[in-house]
C-alpha atoms as a PDB file:
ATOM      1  CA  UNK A   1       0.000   0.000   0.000  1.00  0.00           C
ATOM      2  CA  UNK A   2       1.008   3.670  -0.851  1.00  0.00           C
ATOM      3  CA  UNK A   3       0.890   7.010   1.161  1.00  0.00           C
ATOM      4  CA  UNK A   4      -1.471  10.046   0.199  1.00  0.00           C
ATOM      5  CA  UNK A   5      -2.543  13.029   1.560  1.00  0.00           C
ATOM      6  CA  UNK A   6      -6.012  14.624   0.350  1.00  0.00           C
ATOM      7  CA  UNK A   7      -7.012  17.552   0.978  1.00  0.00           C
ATOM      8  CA  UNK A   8     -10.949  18.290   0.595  1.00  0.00           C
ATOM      9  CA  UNK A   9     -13.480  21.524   0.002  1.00  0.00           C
ATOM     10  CA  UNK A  10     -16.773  21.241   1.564  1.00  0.00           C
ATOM     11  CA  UNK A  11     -19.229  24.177   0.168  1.00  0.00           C
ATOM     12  CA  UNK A  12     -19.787  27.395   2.481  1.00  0.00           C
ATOM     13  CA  UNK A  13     -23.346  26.356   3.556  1.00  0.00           C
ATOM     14  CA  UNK A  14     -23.001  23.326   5.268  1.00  0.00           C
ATOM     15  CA  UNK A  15     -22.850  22.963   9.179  1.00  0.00           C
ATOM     16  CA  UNK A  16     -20.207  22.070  10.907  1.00  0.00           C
ATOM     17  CA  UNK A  17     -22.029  18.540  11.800  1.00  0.00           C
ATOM     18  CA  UNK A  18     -22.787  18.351   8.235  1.00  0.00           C
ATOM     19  CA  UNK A  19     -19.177  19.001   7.879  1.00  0.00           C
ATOM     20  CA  UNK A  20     -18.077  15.940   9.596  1.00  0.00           C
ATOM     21  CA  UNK A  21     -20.628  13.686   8.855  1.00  0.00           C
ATOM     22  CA  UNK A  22     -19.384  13.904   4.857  1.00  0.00           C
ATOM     23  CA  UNK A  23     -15.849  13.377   6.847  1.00  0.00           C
ATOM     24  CA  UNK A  24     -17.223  10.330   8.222  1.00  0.00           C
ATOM     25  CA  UNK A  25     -18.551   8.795   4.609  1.00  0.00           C
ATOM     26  CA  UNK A  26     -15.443   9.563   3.332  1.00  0.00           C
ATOM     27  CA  UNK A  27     -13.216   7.845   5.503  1.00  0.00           C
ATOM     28  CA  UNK A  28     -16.352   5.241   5.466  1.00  0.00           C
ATOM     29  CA  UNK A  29     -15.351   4.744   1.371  1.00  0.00           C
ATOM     30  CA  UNK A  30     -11.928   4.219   2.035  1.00  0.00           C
ATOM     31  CA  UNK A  31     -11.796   1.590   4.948  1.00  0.00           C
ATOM     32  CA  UNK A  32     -14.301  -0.447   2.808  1.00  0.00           C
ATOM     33  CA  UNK A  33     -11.572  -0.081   0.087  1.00  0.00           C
ATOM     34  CA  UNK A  34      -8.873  -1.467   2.207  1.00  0.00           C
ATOM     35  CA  UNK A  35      -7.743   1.892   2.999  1.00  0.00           C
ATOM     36  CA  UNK A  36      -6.354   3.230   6.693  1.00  0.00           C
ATOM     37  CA  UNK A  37      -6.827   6.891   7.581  1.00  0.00           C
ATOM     38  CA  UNK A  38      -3.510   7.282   9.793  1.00  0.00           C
ATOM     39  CA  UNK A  39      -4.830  11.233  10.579  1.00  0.00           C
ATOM     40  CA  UNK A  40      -7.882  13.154   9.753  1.00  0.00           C
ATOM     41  CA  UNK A  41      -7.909  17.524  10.540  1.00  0.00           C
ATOM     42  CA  UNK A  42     -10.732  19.381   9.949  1.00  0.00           C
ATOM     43  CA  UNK A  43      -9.336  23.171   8.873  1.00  0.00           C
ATOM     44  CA  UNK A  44     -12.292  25.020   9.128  1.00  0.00           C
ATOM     45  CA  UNK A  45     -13.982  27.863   6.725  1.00  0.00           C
ATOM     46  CA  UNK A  46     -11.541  29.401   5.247  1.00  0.00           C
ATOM     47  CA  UNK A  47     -11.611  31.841   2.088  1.00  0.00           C
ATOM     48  CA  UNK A  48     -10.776  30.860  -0.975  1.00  0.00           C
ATOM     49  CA  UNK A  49      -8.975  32.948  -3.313  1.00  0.00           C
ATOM     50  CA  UNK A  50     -11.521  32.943  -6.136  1.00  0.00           C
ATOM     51  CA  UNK A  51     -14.839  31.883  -6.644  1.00  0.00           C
ATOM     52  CA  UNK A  52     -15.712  28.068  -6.913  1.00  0.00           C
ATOM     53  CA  UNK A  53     -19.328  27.106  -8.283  1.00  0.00           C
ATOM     54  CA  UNK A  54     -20.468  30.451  -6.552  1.00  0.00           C
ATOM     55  CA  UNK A  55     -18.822  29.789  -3.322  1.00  0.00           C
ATOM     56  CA  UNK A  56     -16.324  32.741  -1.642  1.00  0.00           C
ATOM     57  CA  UNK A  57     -15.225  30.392   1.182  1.00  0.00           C
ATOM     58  CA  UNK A  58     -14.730  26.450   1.911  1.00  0.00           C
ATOM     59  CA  UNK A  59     -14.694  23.965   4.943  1.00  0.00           C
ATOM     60  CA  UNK A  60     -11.458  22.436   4.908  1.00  0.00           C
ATOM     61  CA  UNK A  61     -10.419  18.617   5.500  1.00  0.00           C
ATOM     62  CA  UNK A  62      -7.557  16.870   5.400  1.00  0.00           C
ATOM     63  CA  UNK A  63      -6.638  13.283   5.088  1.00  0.00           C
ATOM     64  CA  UNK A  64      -3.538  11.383   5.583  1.00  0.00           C
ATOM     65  CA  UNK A  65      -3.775   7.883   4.096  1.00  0.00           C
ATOM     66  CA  UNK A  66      -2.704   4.792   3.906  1.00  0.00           C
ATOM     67  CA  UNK A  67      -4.548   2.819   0.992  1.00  0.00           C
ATOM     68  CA  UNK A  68      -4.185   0.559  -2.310  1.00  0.00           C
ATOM     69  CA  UNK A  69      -4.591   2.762  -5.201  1.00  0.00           C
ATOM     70  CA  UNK A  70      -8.164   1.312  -6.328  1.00  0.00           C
ATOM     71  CA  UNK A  71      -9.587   2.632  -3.062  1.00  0.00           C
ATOM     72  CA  UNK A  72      -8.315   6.105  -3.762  1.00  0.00           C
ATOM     73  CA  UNK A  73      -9.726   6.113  -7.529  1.00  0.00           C
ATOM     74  CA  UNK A  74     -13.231   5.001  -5.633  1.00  0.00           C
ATOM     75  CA  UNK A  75     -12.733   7.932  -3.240  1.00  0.00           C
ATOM     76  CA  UNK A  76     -12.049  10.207  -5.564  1.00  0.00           C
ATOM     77  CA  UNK A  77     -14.736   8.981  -7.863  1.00  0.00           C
ATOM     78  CA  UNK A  78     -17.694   9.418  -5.469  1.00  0.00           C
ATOM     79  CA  UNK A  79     -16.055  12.925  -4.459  1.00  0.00           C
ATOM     80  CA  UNK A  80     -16.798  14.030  -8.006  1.00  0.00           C
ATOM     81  CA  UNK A  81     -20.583  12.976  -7.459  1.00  0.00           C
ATOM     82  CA  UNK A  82     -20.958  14.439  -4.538  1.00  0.00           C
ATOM     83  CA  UNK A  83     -22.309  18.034  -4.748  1.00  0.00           C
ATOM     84  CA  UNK A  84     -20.950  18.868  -1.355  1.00  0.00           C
ATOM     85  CA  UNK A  85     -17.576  18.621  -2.687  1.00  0.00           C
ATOM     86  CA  UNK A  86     -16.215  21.891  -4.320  1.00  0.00           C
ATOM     87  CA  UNK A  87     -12.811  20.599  -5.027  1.00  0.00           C
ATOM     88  CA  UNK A  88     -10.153  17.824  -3.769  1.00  0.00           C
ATOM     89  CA  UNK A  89      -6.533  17.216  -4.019  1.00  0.00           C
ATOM     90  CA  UNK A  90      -4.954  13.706  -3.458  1.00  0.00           C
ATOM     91  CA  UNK A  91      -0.864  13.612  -3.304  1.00  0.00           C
ATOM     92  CA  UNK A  92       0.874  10.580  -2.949  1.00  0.00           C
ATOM     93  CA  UNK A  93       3.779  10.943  -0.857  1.00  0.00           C
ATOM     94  CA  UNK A  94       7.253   9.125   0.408  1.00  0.00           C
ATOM     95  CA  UNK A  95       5.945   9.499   4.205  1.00  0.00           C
ATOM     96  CA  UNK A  96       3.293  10.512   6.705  1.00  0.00           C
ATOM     97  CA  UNK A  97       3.715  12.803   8.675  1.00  0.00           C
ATOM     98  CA  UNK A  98       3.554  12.597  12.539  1.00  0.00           C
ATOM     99  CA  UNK A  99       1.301  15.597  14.759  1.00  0.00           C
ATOM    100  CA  UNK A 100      -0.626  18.680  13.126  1.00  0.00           C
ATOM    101  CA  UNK A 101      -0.575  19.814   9.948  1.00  0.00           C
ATOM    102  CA  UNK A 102       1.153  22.813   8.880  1.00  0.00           C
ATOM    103  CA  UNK A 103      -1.712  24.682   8.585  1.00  0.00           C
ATOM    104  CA  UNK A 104      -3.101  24.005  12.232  1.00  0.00           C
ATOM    105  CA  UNK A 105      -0.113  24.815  13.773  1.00  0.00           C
ATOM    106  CA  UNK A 106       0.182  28.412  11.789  1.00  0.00           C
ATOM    107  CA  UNK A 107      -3.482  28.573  13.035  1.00  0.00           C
ATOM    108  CA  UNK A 108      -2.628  28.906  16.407  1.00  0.00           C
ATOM    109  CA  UNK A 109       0.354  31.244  16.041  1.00  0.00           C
ATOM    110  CA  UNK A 110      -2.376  33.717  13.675  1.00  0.00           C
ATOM    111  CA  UNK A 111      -4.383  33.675  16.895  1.00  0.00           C
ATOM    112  CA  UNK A 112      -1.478  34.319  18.882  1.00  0.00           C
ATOM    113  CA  UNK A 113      -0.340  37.300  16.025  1.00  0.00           C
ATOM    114  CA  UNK A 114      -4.506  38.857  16.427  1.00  0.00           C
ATOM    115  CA  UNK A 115      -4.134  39.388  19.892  1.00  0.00           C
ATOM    116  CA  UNK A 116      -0.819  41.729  19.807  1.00  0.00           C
ATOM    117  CA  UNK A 117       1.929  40.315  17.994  1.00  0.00           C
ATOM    118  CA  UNK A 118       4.006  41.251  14.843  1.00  0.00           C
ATOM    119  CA  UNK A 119       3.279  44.074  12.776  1.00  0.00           C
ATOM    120  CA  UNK A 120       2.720  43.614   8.898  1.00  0.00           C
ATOM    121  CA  UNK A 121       2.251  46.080   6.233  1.00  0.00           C
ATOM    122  CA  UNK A 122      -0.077  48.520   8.248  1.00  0.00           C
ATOM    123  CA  UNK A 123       3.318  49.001  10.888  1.00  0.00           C
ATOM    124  CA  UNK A 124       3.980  48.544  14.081  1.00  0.00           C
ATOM    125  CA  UNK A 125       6.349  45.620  15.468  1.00  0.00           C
ATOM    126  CA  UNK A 126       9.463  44.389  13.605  1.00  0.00           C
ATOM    127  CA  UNK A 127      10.149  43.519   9.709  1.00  0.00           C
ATOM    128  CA  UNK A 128       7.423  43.817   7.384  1.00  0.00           C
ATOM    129  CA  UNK A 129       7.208  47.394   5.166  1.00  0.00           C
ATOM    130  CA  UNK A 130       5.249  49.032   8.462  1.00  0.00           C
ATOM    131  CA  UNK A 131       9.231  50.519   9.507  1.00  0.00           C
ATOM    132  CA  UNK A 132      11.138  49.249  12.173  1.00  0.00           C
ATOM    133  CA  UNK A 133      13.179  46.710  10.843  1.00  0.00           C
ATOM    134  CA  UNK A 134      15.367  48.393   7.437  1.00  0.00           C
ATOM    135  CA  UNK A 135      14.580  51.758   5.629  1.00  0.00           C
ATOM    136  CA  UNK A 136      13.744  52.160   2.223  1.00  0.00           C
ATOM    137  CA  UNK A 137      14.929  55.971   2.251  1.00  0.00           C
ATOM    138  CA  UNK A 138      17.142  57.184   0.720  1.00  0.00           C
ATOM    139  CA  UNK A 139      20.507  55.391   1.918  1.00  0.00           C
ATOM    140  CA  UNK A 140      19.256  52.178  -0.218  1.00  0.00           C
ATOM    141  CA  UNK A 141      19.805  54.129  -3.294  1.00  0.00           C
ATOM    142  CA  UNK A 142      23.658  54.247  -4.162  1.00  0.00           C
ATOM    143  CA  UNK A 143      26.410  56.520  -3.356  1.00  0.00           C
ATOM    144  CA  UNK A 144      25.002  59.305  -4.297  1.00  0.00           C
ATOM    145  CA  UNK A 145      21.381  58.905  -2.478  1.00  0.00           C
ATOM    146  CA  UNK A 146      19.464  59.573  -6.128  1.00  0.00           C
ATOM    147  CA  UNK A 147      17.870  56.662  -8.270  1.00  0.00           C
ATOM    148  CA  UNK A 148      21.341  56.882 -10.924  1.00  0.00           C
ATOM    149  CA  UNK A 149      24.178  55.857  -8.656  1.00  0.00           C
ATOM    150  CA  UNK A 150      26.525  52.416  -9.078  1.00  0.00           C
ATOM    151  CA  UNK A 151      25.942  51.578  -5.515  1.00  0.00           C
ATOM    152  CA  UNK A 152      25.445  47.530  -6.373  1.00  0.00           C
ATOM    153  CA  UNK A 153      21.934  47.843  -7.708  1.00  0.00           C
ATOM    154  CA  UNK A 154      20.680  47.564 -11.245  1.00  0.00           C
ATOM    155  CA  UNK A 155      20.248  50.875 -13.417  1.00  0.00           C
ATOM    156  CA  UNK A 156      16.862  51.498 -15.321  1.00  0.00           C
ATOM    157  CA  UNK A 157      18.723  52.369 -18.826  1.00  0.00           C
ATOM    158  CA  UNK A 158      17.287  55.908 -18.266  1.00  0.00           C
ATOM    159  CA  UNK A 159      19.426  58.867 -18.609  1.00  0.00           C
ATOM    160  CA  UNK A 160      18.485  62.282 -16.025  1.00  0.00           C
ATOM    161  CA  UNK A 161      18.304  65.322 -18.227  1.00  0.00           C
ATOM    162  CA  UNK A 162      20.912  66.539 -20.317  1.00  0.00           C
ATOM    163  CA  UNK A 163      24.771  64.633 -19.736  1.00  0.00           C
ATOM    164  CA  UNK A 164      25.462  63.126 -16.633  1.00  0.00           C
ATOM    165  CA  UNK A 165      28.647  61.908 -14.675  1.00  0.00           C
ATOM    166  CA  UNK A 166      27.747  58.546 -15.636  1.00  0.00           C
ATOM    167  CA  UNK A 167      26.846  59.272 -19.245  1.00  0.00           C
ATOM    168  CA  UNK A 168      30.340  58.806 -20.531  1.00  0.00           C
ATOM    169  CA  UNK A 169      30.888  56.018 -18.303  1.00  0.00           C
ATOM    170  CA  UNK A 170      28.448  53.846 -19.913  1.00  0.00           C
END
């Protein structure tokens, strides 16, 4: 038996117990395949970045499997029937792996980031373009602090005004 991971998009409208019910016939399809589900996450509602069959956000689940490869093409053949289903990815991999997902465990550090933590574009705390970590004034620009100097970064092939220092140089 291979490895997989599948990752599955319930539509917007369905309950949470609704949710994990179509978990449950899922994992149901596989077992009676031959199929072991090693983990099972539920990710939540989460947006999606464009439309899909009129839906703005999905209810995430993931799967990590261990199954023959018929089981998976039954899986993924009832997925297509099923008009909860938005969309579904299945990934065979080398290995499983062990605890959360990647995506639960930058869940809980969001959380921890909403309540008072690093600052982003708007400012604030460190890095990010919100100041506090590096300037982009003027000393980024080259010896001579205008948009023509040599100082290591690329030129833009256009020429100030009239002739230049660097005109000749070029």
């Amino acid at each position: 038996m291979a490895f997989y991971e599948s990752v599955v998009i319930a539509r917007q409208d369905l309950s949470t117990t609704q949710v994990d019910t179509l978990a449950d016939d899922l994992t149901k399809i596989l077992s009676e395949g031959g199929a072991k589900v090693t983990k099972r996450e539920n990710w939540g509602l989460r947006s999606l970045t464009f439309r899909v069959k009129k839906n703005r956000k999905g209810h995430y689940i993931f799967f990590n499997l261990d199954s023959p490869a018929p089981a998976i093409q039954e899986y993924e053949r009832r997925m297509r029937i099923n008009e909860d289903v938005l969309r579904y990815l299945t990934v065979k991999v080398e290995t499983l792996e062990e605890g959360p997902s990647a995506v639960l465990q930058n869940k809980d550090r969001g959380e921890r980031e909403e309540r008072g933590g690093r600052g982003g574009f708007g400012g604030g705390g460190r890095g990010g373009f919100g100041g506090g970590g590096r300037s982009f004034g003027g000393g980024d620009r080259g010896e001579r602090g205008d948009r023509g100097g040599r100082g290591g970064h690329f030129e833009s092939g256009r020429r100030s005004g009239g002739a230049s220092e660097d005109a000749g140089a070029a």
